[in-house]
N, C-alpha and C. Protein backbone atom coordinates (compact mmCIF):
# COMPACT_ATOMS: atom_id res chain seq x y z
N UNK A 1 244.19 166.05 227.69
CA UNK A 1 243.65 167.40 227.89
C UNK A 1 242.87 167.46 229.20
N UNK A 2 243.34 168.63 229.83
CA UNK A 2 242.23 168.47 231.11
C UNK A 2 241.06 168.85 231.05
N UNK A 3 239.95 168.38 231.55
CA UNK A 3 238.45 168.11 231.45
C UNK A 3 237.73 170.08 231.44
N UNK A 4 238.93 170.18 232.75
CA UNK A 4 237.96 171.71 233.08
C UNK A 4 238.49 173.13 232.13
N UNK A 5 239.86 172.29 231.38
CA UNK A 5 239.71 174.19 230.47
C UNK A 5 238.74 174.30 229.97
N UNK A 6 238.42 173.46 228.63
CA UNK A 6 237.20 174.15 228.23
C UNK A 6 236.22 175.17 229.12
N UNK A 7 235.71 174.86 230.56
CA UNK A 7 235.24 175.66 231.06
C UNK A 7 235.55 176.79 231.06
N UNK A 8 236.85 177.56 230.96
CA UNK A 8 237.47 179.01 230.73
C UNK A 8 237.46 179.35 229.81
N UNK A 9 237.55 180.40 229.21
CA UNK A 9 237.54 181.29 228.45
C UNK A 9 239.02 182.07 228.16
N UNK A 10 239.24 181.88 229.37
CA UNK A 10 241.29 182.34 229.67
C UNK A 10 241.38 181.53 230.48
N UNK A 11 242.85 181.44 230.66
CA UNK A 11 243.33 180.67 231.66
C UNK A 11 244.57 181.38 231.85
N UNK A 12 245.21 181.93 232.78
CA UNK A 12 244.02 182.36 234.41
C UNK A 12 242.55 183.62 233.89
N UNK A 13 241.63 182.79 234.16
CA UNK A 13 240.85 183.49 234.25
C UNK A 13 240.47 184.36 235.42
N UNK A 14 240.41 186.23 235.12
CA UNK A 14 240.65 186.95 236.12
C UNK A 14 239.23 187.46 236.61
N UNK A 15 239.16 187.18 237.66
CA UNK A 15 237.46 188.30 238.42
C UNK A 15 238.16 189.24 239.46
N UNK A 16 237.65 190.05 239.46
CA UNK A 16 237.47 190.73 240.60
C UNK A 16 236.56 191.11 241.60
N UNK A 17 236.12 191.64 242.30
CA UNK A 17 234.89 191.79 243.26
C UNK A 17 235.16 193.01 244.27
N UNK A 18 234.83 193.81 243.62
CA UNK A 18 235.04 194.85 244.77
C UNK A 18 233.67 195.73 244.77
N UNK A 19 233.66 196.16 246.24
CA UNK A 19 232.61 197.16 246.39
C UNK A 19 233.46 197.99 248.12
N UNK A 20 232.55 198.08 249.14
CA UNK A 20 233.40 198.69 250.43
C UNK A 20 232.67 198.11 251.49
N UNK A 21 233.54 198.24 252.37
CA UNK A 21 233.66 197.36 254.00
C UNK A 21 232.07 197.73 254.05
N UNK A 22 232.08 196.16 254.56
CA UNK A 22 230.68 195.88 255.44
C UNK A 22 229.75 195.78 254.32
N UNK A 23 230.17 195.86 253.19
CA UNK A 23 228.85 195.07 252.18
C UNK A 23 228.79 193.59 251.95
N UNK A 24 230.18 192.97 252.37
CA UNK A 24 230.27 191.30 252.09
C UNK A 24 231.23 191.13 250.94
N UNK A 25 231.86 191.58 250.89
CA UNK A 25 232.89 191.22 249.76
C UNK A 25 233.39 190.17 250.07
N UNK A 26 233.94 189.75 250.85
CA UNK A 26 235.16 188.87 251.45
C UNK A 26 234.16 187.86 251.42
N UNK A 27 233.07 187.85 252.14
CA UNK A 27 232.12 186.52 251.77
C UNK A 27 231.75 186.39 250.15
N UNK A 28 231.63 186.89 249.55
CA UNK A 28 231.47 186.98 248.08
C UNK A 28 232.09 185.66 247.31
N UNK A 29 233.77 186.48 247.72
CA UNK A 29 235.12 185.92 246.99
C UNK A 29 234.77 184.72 247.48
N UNK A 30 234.60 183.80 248.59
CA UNK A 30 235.03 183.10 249.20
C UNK A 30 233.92 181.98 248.95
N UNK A 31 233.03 182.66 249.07
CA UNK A 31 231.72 181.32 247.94
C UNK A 31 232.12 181.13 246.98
N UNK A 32 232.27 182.21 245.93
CA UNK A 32 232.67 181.67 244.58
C UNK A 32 233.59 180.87 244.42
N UNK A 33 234.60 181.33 244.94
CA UNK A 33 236.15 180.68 245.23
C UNK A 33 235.67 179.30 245.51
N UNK A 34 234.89 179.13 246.21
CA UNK A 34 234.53 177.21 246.83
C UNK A 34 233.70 176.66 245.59
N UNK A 35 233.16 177.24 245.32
CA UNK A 35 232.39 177.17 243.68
C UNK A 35 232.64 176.49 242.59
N UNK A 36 234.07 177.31 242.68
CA UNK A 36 234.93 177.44 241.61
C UNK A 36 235.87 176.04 241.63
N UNK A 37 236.41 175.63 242.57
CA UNK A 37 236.89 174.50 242.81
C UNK A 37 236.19 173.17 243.31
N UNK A 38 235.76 173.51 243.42
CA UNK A 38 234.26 172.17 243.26
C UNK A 38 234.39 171.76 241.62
N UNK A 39 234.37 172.89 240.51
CA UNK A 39 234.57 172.63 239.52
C UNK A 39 236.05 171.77 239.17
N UNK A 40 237.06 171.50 239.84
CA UNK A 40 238.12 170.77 240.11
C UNK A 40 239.34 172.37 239.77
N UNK A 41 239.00 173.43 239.52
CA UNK A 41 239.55 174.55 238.69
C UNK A 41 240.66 174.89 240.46
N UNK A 42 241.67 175.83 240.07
CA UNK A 42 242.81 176.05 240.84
C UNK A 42 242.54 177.54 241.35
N UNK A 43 242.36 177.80 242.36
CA UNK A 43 241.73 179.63 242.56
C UNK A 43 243.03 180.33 243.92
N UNK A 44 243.57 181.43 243.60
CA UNK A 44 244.33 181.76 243.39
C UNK A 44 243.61 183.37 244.22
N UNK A 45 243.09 183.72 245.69
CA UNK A 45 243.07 184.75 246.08
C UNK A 45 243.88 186.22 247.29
N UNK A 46 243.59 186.94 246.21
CA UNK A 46 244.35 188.13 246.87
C UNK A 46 243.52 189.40 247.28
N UNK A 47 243.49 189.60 248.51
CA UNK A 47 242.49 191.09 248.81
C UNK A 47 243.46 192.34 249.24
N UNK A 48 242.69 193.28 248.37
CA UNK A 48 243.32 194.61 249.37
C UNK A 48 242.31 195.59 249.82
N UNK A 49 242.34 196.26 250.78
CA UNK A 49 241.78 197.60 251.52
C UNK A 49 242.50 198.61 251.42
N UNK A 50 240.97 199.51 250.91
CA UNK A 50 241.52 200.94 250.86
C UNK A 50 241.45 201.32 252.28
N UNK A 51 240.76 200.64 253.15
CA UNK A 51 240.57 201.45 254.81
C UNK A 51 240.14 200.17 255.42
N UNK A 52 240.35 199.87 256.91
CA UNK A 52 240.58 198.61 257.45
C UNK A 52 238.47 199.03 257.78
N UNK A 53 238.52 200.38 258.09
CA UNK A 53 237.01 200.82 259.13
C UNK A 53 236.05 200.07 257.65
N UNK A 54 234.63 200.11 258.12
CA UNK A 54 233.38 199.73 257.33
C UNK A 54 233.24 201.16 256.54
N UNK A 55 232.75 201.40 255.24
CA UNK A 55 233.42 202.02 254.20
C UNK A 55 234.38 202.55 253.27
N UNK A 56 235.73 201.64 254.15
CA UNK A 56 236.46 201.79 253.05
C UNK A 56 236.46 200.86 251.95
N UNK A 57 237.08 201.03 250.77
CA UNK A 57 236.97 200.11 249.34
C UNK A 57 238.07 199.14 250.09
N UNK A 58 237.36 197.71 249.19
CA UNK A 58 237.66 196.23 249.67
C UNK A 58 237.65 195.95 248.25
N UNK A 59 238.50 195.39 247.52
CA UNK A 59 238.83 194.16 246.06
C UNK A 59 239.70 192.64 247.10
N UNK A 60 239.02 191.80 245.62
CA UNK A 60 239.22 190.73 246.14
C UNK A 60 239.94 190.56 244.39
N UNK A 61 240.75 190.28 244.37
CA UNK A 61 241.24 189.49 243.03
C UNK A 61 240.99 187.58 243.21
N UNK A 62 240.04 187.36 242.16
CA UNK A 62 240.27 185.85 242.14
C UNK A 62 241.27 185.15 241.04
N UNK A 63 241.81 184.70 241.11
CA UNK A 63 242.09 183.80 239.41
C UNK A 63 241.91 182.28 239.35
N UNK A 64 241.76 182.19 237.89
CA UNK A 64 240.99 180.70 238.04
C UNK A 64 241.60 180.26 237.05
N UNK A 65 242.09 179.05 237.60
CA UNK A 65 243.01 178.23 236.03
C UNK A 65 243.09 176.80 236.45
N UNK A 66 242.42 175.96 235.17
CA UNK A 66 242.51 174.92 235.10
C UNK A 66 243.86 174.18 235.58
N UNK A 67 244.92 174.47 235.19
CA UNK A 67 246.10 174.07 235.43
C UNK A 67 247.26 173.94 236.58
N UNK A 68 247.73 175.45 236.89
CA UNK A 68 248.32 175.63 237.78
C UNK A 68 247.26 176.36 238.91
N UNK A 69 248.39 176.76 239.76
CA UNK A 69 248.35 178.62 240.68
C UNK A 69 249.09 179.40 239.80
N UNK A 70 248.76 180.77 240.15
CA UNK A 70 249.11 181.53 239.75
C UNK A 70 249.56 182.67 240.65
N UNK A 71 249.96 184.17 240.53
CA UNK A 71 250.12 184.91 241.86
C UNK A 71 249.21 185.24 241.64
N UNK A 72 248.46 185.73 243.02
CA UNK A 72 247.39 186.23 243.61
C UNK A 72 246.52 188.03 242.77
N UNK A 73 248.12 188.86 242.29
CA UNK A 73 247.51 189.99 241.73
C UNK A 73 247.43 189.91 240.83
N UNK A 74 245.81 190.07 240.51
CA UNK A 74 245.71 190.54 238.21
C UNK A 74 246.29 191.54 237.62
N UNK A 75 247.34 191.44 236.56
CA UNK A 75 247.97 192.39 236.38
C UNK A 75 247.08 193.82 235.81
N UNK A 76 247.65 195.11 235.67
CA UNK A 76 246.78 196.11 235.15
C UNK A 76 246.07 195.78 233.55
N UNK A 77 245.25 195.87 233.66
CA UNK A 77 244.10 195.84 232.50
C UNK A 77 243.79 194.64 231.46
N UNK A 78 243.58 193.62 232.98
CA UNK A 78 243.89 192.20 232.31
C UNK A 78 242.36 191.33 233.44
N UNK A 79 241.54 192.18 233.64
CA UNK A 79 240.41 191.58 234.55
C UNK A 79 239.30 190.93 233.06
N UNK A 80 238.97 189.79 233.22
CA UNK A 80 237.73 189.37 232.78
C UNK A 80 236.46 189.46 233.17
N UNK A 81 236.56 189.42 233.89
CA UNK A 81 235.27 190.05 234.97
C UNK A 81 235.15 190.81 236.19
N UNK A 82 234.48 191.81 236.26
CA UNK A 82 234.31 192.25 237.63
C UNK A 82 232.98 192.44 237.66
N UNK A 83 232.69 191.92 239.50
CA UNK A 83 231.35 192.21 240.13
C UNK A 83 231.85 193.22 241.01
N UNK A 84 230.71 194.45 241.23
CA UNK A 84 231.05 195.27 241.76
C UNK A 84 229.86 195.11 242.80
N UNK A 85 229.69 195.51 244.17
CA UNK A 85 228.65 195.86 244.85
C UNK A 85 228.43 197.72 245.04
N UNK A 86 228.99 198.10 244.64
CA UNK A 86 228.68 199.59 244.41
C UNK A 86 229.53 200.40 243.44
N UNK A 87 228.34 200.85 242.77
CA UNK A 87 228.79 201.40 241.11
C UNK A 87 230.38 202.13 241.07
N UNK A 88 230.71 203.48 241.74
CA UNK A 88 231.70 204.07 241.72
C UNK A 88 232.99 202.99 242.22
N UNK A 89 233.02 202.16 242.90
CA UNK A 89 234.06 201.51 243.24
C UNK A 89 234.27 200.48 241.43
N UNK A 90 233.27 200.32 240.73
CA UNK A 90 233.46 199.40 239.89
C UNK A 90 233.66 200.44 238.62
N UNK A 91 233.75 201.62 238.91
CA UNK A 91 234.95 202.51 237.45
C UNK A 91 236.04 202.49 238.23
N UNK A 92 236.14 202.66 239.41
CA UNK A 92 237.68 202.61 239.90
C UNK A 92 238.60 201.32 239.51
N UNK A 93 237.63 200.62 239.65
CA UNK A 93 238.49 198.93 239.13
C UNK A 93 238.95 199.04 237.94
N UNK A 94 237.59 199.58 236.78
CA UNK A 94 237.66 199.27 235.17
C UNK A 94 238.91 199.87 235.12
N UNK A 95 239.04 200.96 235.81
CA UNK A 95 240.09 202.40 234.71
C UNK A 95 241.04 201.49 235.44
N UNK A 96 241.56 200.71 236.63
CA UNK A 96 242.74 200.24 236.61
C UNK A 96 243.08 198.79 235.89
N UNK A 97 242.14 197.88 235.96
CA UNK A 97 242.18 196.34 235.37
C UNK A 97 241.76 196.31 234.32
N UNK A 98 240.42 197.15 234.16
CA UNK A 98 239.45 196.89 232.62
C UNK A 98 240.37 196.72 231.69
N UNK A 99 239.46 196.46 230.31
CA UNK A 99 239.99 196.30 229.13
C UNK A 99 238.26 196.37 227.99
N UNK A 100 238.58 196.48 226.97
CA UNK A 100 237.40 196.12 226.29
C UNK A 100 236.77 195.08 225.91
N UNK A 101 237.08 193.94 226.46
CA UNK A 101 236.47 192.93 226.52
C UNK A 101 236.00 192.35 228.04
N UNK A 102 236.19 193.59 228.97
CA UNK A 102 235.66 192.71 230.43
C UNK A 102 234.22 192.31 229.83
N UNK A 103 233.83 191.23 231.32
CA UNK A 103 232.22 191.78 231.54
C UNK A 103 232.33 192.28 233.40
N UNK A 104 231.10 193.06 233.51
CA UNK A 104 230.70 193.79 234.50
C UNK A 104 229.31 193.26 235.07
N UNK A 105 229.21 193.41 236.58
CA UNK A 105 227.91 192.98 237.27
C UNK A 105 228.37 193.93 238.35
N UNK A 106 226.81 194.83 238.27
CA UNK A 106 227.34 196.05 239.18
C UNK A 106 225.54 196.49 239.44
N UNK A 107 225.75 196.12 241.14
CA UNK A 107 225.17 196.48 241.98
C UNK A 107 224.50 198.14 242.25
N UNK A 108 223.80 198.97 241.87
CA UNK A 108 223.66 200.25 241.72
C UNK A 108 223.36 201.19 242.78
N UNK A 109 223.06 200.48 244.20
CA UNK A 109 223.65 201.23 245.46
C UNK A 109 224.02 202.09 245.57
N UNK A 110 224.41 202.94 245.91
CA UNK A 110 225.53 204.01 246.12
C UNK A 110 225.89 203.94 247.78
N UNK A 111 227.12 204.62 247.59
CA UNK A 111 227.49 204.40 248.89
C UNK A 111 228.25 205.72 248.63
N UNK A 112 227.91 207.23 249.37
CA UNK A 112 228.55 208.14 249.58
C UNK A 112 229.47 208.49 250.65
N UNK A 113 231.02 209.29 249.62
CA UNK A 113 232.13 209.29 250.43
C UNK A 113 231.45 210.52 251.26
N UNK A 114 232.94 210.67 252.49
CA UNK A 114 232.50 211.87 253.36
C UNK A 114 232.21 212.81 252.56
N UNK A 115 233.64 213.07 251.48
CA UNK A 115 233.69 214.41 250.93
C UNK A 115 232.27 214.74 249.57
N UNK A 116 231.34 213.59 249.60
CA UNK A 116 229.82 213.80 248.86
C UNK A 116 228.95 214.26 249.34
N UNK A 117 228.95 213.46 251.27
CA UNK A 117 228.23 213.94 251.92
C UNK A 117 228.39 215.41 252.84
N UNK A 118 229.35 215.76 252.38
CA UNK A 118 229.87 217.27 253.15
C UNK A 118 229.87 218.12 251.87
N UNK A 119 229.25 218.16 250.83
CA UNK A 119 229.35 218.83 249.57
C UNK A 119 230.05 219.44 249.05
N UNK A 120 231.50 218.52 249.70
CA UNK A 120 232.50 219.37 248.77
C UNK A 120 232.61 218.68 247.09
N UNK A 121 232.21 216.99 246.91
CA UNK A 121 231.85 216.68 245.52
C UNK A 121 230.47 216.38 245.39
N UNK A 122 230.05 215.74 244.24
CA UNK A 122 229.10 215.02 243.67
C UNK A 122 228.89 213.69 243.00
N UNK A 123 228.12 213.09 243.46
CA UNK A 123 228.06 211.66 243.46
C UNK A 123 227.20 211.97 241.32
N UNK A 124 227.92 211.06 240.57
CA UNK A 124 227.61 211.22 239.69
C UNK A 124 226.04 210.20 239.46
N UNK A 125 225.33 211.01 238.61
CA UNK A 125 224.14 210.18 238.43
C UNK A 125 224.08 208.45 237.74
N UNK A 126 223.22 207.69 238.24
CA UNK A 126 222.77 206.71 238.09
C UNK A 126 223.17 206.59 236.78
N UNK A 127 222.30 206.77 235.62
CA UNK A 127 222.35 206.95 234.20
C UNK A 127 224.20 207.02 233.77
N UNK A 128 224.79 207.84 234.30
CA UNK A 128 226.06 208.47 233.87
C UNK A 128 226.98 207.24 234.09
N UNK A 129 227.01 206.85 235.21
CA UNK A 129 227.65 205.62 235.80
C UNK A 129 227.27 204.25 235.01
N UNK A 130 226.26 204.19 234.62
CA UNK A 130 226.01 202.92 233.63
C UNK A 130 226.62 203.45 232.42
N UNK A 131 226.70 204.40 232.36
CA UNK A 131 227.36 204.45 230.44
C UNK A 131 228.60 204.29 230.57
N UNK A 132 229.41 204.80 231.92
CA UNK A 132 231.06 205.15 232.25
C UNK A 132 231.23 203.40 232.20
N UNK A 133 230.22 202.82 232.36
CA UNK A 133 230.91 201.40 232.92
C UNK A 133 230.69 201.02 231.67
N UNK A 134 229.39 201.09 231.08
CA UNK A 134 229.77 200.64 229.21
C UNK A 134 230.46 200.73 228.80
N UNK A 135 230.84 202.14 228.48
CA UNK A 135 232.22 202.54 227.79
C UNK A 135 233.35 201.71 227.65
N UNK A 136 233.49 201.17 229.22
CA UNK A 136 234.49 200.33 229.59
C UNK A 136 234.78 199.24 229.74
N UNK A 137 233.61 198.31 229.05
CA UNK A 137 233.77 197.39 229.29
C UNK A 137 233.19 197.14 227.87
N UNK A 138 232.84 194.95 227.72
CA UNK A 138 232.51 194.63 226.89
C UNK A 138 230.83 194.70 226.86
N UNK A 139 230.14 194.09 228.16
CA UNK A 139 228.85 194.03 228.42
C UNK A 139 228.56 194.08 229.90
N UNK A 140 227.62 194.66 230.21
CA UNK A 140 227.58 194.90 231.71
C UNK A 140 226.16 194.57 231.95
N UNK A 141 225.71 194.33 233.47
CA UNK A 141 224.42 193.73 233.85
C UNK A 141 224.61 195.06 235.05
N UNK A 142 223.25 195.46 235.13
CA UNK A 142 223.05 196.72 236.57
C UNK A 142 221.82 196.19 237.24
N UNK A 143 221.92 195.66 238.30
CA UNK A 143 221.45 195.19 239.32
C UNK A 143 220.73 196.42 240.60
N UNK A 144 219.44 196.22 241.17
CA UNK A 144 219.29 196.94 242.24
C UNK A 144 219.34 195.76 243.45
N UNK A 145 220.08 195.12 244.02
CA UNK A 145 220.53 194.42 244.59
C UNK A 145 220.07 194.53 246.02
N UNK A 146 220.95 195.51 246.55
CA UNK A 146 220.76 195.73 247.84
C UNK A 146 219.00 196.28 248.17
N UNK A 147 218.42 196.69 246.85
CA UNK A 147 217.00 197.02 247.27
C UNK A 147 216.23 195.52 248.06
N UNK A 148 216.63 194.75 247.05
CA UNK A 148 215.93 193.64 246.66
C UNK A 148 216.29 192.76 248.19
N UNK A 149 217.69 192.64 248.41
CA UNK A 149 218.18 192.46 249.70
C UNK A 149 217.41 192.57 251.05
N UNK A 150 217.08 194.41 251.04
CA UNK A 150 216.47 194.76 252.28
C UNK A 150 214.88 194.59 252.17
N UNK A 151 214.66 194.08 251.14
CA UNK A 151 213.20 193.44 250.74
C UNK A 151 213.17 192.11 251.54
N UNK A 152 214.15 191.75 251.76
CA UNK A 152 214.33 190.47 252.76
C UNK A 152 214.62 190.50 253.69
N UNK A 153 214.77 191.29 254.23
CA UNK A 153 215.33 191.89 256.05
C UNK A 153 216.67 192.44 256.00
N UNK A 154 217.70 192.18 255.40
CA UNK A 154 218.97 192.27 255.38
C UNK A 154 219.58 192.76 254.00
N UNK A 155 220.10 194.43 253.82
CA UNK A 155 221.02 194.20 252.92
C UNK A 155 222.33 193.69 252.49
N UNK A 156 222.91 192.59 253.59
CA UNK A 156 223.85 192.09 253.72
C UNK A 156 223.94 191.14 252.48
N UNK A 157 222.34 190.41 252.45
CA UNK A 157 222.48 189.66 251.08
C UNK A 157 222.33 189.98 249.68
N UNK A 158 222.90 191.57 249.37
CA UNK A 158 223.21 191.66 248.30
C UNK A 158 224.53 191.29 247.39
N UNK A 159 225.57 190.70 248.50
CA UNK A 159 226.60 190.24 247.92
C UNK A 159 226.14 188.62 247.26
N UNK A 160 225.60 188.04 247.83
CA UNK A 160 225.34 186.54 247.48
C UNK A 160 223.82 186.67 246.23
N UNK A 161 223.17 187.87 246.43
CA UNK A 161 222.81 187.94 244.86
C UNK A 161 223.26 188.34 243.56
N UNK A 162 224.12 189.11 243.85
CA UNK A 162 225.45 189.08 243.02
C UNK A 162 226.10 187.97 242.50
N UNK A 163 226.24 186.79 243.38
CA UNK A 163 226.77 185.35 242.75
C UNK A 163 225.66 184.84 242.45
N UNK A 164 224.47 185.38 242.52
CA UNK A 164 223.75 184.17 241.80
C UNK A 164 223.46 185.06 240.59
N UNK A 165 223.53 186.51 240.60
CA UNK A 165 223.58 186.75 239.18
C UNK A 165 224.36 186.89 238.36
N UNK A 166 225.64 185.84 238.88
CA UNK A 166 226.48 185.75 237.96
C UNK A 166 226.57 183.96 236.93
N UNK A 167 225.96 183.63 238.32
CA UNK A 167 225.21 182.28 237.44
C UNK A 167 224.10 182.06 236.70
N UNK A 168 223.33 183.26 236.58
CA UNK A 168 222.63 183.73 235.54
C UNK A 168 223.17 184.05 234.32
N UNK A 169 224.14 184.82 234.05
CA UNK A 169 224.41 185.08 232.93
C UNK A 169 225.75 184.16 232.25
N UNK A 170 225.37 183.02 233.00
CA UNK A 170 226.44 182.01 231.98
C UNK A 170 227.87 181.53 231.37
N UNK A 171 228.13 182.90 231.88
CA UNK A 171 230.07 183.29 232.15
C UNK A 171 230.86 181.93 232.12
N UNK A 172 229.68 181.86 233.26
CA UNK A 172 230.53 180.63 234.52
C UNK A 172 229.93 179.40 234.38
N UNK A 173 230.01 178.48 234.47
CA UNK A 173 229.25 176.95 234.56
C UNK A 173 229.00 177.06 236.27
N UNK A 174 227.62 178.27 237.03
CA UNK A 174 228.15 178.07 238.07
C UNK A 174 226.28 177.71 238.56
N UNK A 175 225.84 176.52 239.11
CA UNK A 175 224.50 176.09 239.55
C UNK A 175 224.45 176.05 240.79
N UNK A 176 223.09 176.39 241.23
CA UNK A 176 222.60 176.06 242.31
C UNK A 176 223.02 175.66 243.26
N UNK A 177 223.13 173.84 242.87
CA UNK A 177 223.68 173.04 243.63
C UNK A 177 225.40 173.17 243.85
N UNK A 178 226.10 173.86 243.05
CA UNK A 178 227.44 174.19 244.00
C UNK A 178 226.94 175.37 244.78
N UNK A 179 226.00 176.35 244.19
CA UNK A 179 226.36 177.43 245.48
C UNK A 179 225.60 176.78 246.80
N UNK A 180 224.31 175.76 246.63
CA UNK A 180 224.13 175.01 247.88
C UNK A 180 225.32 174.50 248.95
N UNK A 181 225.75 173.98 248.58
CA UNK A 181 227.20 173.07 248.46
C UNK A 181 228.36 173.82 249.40
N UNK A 182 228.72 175.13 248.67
CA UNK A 182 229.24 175.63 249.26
C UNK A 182 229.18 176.65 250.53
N UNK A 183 228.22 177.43 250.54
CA UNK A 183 227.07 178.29 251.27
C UNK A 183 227.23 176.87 252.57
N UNK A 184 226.66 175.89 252.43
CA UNK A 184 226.11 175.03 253.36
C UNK A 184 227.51 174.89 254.58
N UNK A 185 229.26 175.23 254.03
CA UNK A 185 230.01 174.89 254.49
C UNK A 185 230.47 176.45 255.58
N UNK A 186 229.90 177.36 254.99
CA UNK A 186 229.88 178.54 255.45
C UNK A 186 228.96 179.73 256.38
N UNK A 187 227.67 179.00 256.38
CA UNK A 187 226.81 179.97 257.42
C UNK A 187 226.00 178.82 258.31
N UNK A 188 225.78 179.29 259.47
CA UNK A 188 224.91 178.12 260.52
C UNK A 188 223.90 177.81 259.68
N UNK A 189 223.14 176.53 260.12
CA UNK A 189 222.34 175.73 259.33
C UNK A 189 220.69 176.66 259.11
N UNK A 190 220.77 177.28 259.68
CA UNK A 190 219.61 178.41 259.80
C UNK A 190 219.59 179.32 258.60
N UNK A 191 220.64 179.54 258.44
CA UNK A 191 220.85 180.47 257.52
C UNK A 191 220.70 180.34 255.95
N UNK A 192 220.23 179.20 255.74
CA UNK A 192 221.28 178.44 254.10
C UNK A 192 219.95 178.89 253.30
N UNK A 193 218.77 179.05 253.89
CA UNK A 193 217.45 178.92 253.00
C UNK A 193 217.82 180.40 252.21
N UNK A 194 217.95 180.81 253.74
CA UNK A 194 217.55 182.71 253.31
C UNK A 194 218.77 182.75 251.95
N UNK A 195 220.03 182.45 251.89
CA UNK A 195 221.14 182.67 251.11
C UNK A 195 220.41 182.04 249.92
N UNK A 196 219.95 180.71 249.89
CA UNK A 196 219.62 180.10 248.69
C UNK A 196 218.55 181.07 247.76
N UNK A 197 217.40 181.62 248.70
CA UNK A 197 216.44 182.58 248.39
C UNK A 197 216.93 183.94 247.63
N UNK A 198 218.34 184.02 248.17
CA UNK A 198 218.80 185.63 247.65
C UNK A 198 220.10 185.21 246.33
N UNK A 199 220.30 184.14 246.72
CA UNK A 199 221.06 182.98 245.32
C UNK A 199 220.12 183.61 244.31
N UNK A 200 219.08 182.54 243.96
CA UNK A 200 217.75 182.29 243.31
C UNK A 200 217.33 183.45 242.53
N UNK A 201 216.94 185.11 243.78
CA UNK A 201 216.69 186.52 243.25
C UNK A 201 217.57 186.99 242.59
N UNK A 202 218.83 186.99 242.68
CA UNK A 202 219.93 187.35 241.74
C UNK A 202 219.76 186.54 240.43
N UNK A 203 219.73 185.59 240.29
CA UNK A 203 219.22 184.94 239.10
C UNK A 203 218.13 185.30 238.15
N UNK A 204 217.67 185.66 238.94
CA UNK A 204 215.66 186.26 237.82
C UNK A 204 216.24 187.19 238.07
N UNK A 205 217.33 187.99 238.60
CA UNK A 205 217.04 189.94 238.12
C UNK A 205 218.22 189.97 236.89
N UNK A 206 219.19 189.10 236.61
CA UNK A 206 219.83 189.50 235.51
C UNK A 206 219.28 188.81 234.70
N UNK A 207 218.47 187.93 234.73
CA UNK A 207 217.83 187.59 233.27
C UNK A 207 216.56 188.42 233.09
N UNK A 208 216.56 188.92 234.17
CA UNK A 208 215.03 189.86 233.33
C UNK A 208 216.15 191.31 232.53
């Protein structure tokens, strides 16, 4: 038997990660992803864009399986997890991948389209958006992320508190010392404290 199924829950186990250009998605996927195979596990990624410019929607499909590869797209309504970095992009995911047993980690940001900020729609309320994502899922964590982020100079590091609040809530067998580990292979040596620091804050905000 191999050592690392037990670690899954499925196999391929499916995440997703979407939020929109220029929040860090692509760095997101790509820690975890190193994370994830550190654990000896097989990861399996595919991204698409809704718009190449900074605000359009960005998903990253990961899959994770002890065993093989797998193809890169999660089929429709077969996600185990999604992290979202901004709420409305993460009902767009549910209603296409969800199922009633996802879980959800969703960043509460907003990020308004043109047509919100030109009042031809309405950005639905805070409150409304946490229930749409209940509804839809099995259990969800709502994060103010990017607040907490620009509490640190940069809301850039609300994507990497996102992975650490996903190693908060236990999903994952995912510590410290891999996101050290991996982080360390990915930003100049200057950088690793501040990431570890916004690791760390993601951690105490989904367990509080």
């Amino acid at each position: 038997m191999n050592p690392t199924r037990s670690i899954l829950t499925a196999d391929p186990y499916n995440i997703i990660i979407t939020g929109v250009g220029g929040q860090g998605n692509v760095l997101a996927s790509r820690v975890l992803g190193n994370m994830l195979i550190a654990l000896g596990l097989h990861i399996t990624i595919g991204e698409t864009f809704g718009a190449s410019q900074r605000g359009g929607s960005v998903m990253s499909h990961l899959r994770v399986s002890s065993q093989r590869d797998v193809s890169p797209q999660i089929p429709r309504g077969q996600a185990h997890l999604v992290v979202s970095l901004e709420p409305t992009e993460a009902l767009r995911v549910l209603k296409e991948y969800g199922n009633a047993q996802a879980f959800v980690l969703c960043n509460m940001r907003p990020i308004h389209a043109i047509s919100v900020i030109s009042g031809e729609t309405q950005y639905p309320e805070a409150e409304q958006l946490k229930q749409w994502v209940r509804d839809l899922s099995q259990k969800a964590w709502f994060l103010n992320a990017t607040d907490a982020a620009m509490a640190m100079g940069n809301p850039i590091f609300g994507n990497i508190m996102l992975v650490g609040a996903l190693s908060g809530t236990g999903l994952l067998p995912l510590d410290r010392e891999l996101f050290a580990a991996a982080i360390g292979r990915m930003v100049p040596k200057d950088k690793i404290d501040l990431n570890l620091t916004a690791f760390d804050k993601g951690r105490e905000m989904v367990k509080e």
